[in-house]
C-alpha atoms as a PDB file:
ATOM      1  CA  UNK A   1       5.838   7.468  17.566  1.00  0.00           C
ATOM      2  CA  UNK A   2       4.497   8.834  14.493  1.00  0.00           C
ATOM      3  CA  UNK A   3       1.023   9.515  13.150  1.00  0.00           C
ATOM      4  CA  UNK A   4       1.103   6.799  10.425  1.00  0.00           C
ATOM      5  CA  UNK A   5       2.167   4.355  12.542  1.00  0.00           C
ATOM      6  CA  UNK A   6      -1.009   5.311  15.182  1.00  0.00           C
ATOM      7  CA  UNK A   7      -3.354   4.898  12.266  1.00  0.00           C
ATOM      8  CA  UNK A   8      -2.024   1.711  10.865  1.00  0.00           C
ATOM      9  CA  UNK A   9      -0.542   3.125   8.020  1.00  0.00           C
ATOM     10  CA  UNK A  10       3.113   2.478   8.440  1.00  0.00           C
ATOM     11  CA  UNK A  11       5.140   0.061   6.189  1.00  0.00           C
ATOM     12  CA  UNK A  12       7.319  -0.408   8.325  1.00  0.00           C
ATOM     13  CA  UNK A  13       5.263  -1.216  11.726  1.00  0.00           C
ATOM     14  CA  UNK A  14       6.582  -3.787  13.616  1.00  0.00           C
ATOM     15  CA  UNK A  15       3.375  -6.190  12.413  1.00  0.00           C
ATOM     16  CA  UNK A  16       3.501  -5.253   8.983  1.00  0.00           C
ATOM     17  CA  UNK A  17       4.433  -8.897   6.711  1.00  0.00           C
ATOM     18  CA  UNK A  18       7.541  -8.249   5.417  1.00  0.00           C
ATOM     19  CA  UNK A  19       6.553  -9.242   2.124  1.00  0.00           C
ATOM     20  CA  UNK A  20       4.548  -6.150   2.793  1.00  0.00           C
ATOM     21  CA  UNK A  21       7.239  -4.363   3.423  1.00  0.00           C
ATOM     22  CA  UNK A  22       9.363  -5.323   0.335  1.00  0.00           C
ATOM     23  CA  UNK A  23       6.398  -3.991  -2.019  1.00  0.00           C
ATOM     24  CA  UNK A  24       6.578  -1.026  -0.401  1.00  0.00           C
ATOM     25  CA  UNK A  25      10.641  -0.523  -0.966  1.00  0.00           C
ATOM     26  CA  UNK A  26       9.620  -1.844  -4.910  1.00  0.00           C
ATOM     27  CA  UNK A  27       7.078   1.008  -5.558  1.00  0.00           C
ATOM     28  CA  UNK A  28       9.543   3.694  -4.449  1.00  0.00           C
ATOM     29  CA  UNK A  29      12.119   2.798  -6.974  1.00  0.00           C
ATOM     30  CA  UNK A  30       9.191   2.928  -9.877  1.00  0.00           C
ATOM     31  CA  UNK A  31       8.863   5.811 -11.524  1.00  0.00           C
ATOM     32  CA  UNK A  32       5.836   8.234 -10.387  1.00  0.00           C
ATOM     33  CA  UNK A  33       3.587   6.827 -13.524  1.00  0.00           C
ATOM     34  CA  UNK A  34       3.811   3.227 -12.640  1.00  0.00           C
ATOM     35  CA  UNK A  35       2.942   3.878  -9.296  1.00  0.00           C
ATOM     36  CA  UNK A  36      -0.256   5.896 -10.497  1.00  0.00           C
ATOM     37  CA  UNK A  37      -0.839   2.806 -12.438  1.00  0.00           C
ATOM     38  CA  UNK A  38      -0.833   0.689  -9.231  1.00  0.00           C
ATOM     39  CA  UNK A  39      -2.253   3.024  -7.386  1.00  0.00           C
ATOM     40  CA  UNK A  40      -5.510   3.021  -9.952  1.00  0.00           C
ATOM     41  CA  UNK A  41      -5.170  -1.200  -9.697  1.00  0.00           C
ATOM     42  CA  UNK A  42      -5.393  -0.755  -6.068  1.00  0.00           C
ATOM     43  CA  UNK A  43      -8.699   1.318  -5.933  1.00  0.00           C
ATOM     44  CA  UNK A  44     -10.217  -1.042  -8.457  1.00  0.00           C
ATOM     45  CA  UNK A  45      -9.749  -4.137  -6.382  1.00  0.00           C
ATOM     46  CA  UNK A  46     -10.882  -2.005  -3.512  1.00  0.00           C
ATOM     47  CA  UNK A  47     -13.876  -1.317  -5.062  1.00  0.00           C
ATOM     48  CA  UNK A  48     -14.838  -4.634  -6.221  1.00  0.00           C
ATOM     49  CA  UNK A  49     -14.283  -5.859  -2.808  1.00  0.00           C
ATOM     50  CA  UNK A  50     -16.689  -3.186  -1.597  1.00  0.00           C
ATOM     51  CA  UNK A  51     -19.198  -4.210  -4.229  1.00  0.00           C
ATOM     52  CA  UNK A  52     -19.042  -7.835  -2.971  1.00  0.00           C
ATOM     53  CA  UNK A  53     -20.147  -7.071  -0.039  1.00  0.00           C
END
């Protein structure tokens, strides 16, 4: 077993949705800027979530 999968961070876990698991497969054919630009999406919609609370 490996690390990521003991911290939950596995895309491929056995529980992981597999739509999950198909945006995961997507990002790694994007090139390395649109996946910063994602990336930056992501921590904004983290944040706002964390500022809702």
């Amino acid at each position: 077993m490996r690390v990521a999968d003991l911290v939950g961070e596995s895309p491929e876990a056995d529980d992981e949705p597999a739509e999950m698991v198909a945006m995961f497969r997507d990002l790694k054919q994007l090139e390395e800027r649109d996946r910063d630009t994602i990336r930056m999406l992501m921590e904004q919609m983290k944040k706002r979530k964390a500022d809702e609370r």
